[in-house]
C-alpha atoms as a PDB file:
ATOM      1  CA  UNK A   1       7.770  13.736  -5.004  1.00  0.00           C
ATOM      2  CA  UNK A   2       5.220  15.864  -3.188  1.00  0.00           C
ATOM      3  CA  UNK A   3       4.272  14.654   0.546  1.00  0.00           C
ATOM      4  CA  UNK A   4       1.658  15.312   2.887  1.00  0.00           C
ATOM      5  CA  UNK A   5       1.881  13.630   5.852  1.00  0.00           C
ATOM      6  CA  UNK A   6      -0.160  12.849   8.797  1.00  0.00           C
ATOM      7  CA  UNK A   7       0.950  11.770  12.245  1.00  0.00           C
ATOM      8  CA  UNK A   8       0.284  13.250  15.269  1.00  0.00           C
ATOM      9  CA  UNK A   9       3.573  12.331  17.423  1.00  0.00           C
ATOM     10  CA  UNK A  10       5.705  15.018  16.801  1.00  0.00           C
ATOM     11  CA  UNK A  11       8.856  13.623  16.956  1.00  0.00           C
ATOM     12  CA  UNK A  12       7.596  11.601  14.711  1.00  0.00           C
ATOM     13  CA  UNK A  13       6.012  13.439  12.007  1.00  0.00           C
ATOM     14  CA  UNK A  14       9.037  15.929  12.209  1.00  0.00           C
ATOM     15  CA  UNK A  15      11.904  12.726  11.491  1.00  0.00           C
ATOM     16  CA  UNK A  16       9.777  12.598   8.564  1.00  0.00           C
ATOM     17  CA  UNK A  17       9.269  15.853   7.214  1.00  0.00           C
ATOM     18  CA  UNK A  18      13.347  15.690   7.350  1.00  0.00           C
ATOM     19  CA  UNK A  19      14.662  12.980   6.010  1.00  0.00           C
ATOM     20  CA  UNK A  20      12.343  13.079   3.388  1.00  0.00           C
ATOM     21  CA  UNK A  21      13.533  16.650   2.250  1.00  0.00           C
ATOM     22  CA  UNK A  22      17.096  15.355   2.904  1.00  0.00           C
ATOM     23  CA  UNK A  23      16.418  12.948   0.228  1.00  0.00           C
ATOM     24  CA  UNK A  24      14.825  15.345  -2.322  1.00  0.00           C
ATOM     25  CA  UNK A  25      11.360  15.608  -1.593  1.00  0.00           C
ATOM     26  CA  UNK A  26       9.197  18.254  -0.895  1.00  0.00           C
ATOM     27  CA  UNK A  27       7.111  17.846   1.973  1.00  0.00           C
ATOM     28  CA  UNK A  28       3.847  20.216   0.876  1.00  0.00           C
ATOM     29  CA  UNK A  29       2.373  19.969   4.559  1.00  0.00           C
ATOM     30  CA  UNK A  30       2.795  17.904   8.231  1.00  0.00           C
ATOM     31  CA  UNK A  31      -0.175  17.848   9.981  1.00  0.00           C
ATOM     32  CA  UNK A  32      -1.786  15.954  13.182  1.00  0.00           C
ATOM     33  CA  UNK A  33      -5.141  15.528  12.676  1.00  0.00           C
ATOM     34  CA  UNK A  34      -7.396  14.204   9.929  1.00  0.00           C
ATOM     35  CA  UNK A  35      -8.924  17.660   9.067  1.00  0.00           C
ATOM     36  CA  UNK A  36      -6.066  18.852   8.753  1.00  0.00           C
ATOM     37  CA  UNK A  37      -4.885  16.048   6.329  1.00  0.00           C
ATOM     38  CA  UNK A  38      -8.163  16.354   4.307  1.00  0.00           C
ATOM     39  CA  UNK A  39      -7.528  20.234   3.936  1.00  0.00           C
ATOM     40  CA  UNK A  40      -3.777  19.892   2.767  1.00  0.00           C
ATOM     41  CA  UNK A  41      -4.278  17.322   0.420  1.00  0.00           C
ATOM     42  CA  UNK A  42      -6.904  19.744  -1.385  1.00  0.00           C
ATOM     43  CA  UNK A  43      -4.625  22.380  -0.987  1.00  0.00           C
ATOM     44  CA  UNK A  44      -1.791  21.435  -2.420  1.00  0.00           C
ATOM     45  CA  UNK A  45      -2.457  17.765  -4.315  1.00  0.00           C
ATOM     46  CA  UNK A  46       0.778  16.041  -3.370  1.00  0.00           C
ATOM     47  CA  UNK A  47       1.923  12.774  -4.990  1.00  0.00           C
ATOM     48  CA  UNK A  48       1.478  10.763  -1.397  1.00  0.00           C
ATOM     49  CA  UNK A  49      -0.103  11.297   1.670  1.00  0.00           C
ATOM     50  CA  UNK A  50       1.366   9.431   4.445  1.00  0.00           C
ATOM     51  CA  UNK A  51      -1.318   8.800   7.054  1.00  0.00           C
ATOM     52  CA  UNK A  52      -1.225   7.478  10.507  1.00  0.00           C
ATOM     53  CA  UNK A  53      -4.447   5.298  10.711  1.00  0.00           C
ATOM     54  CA  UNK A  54      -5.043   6.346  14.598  1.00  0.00           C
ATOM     55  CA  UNK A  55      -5.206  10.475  15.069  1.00  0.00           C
ATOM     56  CA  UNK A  56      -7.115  12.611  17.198  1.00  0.00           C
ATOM     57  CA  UNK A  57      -9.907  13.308  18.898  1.00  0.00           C
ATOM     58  CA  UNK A  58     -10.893   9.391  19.592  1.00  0.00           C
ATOM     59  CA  UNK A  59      -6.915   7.898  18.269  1.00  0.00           C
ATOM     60  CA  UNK A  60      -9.107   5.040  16.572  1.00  0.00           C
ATOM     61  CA  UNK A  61      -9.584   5.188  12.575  1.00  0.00           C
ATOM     62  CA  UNK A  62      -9.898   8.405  12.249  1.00  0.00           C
ATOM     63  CA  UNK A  63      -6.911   8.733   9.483  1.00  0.00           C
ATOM     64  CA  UNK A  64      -8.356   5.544   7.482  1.00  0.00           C
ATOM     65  CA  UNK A  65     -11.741   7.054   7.074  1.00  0.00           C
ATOM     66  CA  UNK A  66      -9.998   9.892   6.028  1.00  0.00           C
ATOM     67  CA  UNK A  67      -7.691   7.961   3.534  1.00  0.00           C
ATOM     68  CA  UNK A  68     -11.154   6.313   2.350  1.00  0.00           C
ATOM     69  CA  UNK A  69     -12.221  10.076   1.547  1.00  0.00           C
ATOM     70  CA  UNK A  70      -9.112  11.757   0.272  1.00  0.00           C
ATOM     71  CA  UNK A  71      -9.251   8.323  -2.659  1.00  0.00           C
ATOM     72  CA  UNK A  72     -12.840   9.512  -3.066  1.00  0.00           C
ATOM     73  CA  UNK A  73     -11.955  13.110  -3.636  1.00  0.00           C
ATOM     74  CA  UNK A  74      -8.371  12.879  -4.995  1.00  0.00           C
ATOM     75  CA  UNK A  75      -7.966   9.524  -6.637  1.00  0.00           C
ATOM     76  CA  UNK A  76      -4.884  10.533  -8.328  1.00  0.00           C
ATOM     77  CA  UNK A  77      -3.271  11.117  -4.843  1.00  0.00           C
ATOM     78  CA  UNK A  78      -1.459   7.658  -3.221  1.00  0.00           C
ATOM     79  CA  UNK A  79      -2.098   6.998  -0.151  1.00  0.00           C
ATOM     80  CA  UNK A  80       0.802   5.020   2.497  1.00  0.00           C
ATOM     81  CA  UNK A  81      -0.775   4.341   5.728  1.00  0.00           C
ATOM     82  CA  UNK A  82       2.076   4.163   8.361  1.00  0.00           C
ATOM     83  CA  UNK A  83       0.906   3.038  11.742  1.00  0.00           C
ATOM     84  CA  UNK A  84       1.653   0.724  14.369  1.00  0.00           C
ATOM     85  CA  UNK A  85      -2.066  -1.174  14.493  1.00  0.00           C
ATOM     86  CA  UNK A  86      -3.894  -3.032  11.330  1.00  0.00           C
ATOM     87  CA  UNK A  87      -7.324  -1.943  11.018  1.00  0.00           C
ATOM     88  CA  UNK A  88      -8.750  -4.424   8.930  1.00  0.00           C
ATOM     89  CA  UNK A  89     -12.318  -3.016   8.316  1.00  0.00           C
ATOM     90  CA  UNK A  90     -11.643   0.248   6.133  1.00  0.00           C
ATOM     91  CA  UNK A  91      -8.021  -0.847   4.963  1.00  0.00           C
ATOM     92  CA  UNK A  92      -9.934  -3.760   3.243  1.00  0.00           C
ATOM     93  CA  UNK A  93     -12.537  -0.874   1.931  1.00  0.00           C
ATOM     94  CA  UNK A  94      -9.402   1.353   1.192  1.00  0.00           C
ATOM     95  CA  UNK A  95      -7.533  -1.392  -0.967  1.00  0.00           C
ATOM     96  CA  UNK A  96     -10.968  -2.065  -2.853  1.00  0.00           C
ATOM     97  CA  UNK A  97     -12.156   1.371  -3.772  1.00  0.00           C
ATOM     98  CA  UNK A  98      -9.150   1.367  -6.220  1.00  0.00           C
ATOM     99  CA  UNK A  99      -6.717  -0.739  -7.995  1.00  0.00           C
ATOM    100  CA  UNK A 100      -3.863   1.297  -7.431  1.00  0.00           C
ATOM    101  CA  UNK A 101      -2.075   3.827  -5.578  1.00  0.00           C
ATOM    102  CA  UNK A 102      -2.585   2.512  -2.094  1.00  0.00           C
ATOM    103  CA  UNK A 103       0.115   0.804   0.652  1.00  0.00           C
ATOM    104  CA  UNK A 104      -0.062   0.223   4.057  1.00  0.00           C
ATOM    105  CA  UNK A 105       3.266  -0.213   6.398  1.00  0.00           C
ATOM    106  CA  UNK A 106       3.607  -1.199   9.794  1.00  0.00           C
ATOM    107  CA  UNK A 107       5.656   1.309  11.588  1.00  0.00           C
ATOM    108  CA  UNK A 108       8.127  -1.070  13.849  1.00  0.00           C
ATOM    109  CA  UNK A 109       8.684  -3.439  10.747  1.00  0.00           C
ATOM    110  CA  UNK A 110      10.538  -0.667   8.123  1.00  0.00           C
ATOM    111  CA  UNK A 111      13.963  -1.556   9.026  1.00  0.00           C
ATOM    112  CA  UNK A 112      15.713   1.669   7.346  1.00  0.00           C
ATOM    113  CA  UNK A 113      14.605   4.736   5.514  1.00  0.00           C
ATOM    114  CA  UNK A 114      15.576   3.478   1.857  1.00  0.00           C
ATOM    115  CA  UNK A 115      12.695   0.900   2.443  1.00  0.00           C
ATOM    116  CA  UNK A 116      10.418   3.351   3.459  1.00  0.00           C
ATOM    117  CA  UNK A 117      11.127   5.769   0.614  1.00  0.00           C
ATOM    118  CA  UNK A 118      10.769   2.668  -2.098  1.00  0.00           C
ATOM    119  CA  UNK A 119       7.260   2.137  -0.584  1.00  0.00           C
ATOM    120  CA  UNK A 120       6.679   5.746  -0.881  1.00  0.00           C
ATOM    121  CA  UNK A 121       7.719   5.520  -4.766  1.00  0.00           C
ATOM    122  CA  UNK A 122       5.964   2.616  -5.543  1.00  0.00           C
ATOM    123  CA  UNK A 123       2.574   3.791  -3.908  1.00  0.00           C
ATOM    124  CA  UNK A 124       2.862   7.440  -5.585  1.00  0.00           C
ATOM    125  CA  UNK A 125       3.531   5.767  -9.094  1.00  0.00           C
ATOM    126  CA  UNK A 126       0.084   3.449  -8.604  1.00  0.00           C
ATOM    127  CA  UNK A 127       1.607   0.479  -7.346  1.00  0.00           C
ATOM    128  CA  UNK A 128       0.936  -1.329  -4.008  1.00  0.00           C
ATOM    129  CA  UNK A 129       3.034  -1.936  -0.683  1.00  0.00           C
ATOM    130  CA  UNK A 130       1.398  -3.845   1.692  1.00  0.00           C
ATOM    131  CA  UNK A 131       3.544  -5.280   5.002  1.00  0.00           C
ATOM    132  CA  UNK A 132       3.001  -9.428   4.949  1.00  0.00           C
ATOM    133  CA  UNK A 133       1.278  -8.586   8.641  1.00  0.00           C
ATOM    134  CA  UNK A 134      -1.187  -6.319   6.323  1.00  0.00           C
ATOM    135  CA  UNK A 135      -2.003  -9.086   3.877  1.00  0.00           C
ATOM    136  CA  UNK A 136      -2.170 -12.414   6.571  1.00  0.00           C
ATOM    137  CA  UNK A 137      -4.527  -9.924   8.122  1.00  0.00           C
ATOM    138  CA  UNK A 138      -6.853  -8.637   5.256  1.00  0.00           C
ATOM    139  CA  UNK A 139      -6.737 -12.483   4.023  1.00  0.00           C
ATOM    140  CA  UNK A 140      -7.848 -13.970   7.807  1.00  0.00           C
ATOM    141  CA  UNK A 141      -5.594 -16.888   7.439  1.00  0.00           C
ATOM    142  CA  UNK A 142      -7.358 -18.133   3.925  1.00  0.00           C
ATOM    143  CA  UNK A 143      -8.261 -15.930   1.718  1.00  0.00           C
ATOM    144  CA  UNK A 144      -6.804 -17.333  -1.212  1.00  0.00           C
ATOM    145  CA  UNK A 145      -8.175 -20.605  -1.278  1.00  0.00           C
ATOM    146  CA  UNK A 146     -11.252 -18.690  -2.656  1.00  0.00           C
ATOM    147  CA  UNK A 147      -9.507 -18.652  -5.849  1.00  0.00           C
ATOM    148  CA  UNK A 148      -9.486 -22.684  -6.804  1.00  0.00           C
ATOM    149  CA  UNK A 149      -8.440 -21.807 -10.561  1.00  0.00           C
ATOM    150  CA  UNK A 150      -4.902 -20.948  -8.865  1.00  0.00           C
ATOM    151  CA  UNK A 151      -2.507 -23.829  -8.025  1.00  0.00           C
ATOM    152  CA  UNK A 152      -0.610 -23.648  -4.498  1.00  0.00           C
ATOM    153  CA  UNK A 153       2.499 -21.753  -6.116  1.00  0.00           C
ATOM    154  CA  UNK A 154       0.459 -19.532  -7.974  1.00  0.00           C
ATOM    155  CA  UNK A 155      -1.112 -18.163  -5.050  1.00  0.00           C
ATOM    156  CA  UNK A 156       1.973 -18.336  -3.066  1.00  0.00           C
ATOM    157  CA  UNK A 157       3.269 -15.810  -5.500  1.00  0.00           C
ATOM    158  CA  UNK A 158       0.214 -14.149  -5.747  1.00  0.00           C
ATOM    159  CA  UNK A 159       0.823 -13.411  -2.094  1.00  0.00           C
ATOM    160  CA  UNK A 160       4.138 -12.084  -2.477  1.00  0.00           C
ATOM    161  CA  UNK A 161       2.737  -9.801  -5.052  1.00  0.00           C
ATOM    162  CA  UNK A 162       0.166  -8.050  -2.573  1.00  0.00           C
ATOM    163  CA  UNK A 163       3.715  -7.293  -0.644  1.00  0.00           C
ATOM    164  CA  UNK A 164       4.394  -5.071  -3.676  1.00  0.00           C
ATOM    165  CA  UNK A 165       7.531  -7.434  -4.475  1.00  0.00           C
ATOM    166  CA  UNK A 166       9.388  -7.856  -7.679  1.00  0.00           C
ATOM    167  CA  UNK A 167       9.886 -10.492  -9.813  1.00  0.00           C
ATOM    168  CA  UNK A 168      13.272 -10.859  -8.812  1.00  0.00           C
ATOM    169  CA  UNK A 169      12.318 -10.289  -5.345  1.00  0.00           C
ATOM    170  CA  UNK A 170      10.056 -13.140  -5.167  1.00  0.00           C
ATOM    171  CA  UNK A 171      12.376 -15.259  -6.853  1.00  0.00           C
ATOM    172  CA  UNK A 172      14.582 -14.769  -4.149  1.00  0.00           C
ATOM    173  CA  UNK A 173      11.858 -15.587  -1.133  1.00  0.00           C
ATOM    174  CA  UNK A 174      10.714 -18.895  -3.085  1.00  0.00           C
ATOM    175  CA  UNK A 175      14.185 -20.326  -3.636  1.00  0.00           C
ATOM    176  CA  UNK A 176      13.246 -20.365  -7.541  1.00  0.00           C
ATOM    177  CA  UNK A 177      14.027 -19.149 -10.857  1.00  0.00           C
ATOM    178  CA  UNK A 178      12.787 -15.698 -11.865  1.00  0.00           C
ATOM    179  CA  UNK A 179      11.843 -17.000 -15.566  1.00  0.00           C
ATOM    180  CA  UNK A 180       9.542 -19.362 -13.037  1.00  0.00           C
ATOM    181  CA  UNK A 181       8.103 -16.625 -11.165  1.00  0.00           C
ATOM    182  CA  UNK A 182       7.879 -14.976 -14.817  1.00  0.00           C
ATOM    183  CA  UNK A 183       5.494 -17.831 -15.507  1.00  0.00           C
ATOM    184  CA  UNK A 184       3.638 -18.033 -12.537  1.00  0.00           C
ATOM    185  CA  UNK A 185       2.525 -14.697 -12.817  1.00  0.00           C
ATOM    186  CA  UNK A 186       1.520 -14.746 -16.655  1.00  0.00           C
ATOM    187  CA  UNK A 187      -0.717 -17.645 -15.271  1.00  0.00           C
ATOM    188  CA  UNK A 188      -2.076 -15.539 -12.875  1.00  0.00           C
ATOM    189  CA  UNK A 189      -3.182 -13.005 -15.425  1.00  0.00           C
ATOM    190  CA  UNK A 190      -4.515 -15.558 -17.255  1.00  0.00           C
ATOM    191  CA  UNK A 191      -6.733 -17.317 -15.166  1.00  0.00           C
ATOM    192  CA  UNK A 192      -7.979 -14.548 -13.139  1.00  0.00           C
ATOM    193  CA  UNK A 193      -9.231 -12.923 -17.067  1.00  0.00           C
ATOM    194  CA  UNK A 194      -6.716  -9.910 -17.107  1.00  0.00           C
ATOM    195  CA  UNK A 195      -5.553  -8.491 -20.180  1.00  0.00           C
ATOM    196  CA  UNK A 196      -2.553  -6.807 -20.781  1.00  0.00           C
ATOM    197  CA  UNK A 197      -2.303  -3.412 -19.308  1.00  0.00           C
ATOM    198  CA  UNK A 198       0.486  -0.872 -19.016  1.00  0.00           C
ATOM    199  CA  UNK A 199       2.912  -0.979 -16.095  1.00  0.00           C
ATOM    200  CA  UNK A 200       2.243  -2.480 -12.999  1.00  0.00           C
ATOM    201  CA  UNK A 201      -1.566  -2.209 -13.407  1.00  0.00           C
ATOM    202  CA  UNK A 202      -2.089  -5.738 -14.156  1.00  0.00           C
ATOM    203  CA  UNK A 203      -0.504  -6.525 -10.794  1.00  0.00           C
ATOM    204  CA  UNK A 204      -2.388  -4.678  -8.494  1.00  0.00           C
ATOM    205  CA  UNK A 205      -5.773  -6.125 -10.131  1.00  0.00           C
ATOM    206  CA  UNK A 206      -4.781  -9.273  -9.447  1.00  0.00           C
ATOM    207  CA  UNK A 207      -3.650  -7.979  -5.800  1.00  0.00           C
ATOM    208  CA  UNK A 208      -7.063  -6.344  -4.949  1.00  0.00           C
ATOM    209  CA  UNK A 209      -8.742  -9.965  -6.324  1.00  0.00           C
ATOM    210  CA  UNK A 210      -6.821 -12.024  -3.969  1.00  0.00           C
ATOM    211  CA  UNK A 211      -7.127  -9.482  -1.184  1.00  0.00           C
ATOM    212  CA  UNK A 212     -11.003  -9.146  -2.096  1.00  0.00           C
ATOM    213  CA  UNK A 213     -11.773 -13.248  -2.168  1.00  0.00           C
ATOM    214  CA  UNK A 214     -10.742 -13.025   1.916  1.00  0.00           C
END
């Protein structure tokens, strides 16, 4: 894959740029501000742009509304915001400008690197990874009971799904079969009026509808 990322701790940013070349990737640019993020990501249209939401001058949003115009301007680029605060406002703007290609990760909760890098994959193929912090707070606490055509279960795994978890993987957090979870989600699709779509497309849909009825 080709990176750009965006943090302004140095330490930080420069961990990154390492292990990710360690692993194979080639990291196109590090920057620390979101200027300099916008300009790297035109220069050299990476895969993924990992983006610290908080960056100078005023350490607030400053990388989200940047992220909200790199998907404007590059919509083929993922974007993995990495951070240690959930902004709620533009991530929920962020997730519904697109149905795909978008994660966001909470910095003290990715336990090893492999994690992070799957996240990174997933988000630079069009998928989704979301932290559960992310989605309790984009949903307030109830989001998904604005979706009444969806049983308990269904929007239990719905849930799961906005996590960017597989099948198998949300087998494993229910305590259930994954031919069950198999069925679940082909009810999901079904009620929510999504037809079949290639690859994890379908998914994602039916992530940015659940995250969008909070």
């Amino acid at each position: 894959m080709r990176v750009v990322i965006a943090e302004d701790a140095v330490i930080l940013r420069d961990g990154l740029v390492q292990l990710l070349r360690l692993r194979g990737h080639e990291v196109a640019a590090a920057v620390g501000d979101a200027d300099a993020l916008v300009a790297a990501v035109a220069e050299h249209e990476p895969d993924v742009a990992v983006v610290d939401v908080r960056m100078p001058p005023t350490h607030t949003d400053e990388g989200l509304r940047a992220a909200l115009a790199l998907r404007r301007d590059h919509p083929s680029v993922g974007i993995l915001l990495f951070s240690q605060y959930i902004e709620t406002r533009y991530a929920a703007e962020l997730l519904a400008g697109s149905p795909a290609g978008v994660g966001y990760l909470l910095k003290e909760r990715v336990s090893d690197l492999a994690e992070f890098e799957t996240a990174l994959r997933r988000v630079a193929s069009g998928g989704t990874a979301l932290d559960p912090e992310v989605v309790a707070q984009l949903l307030g606490g109830g989001g998904g009971a604005r979706l009444p055509s969806l049983t308990p279960r269904e929007r239990e795994v719905l849930g799961l799904m906005a996590e960017g978890r597989s099948n198998a993987a949300i087998a494993g957090a229910l305590v259930v079969s994954e031919r069950a979870v198999e069925k679940h989600v082909a009810n999901i699709f079904a009620k929510l009026g999504l037809p079949p779509a290639p690859g994890d497309h379908r998914r994602v849909l039916a992530v940015l509808r659940y995250l969008n009825a909070a």
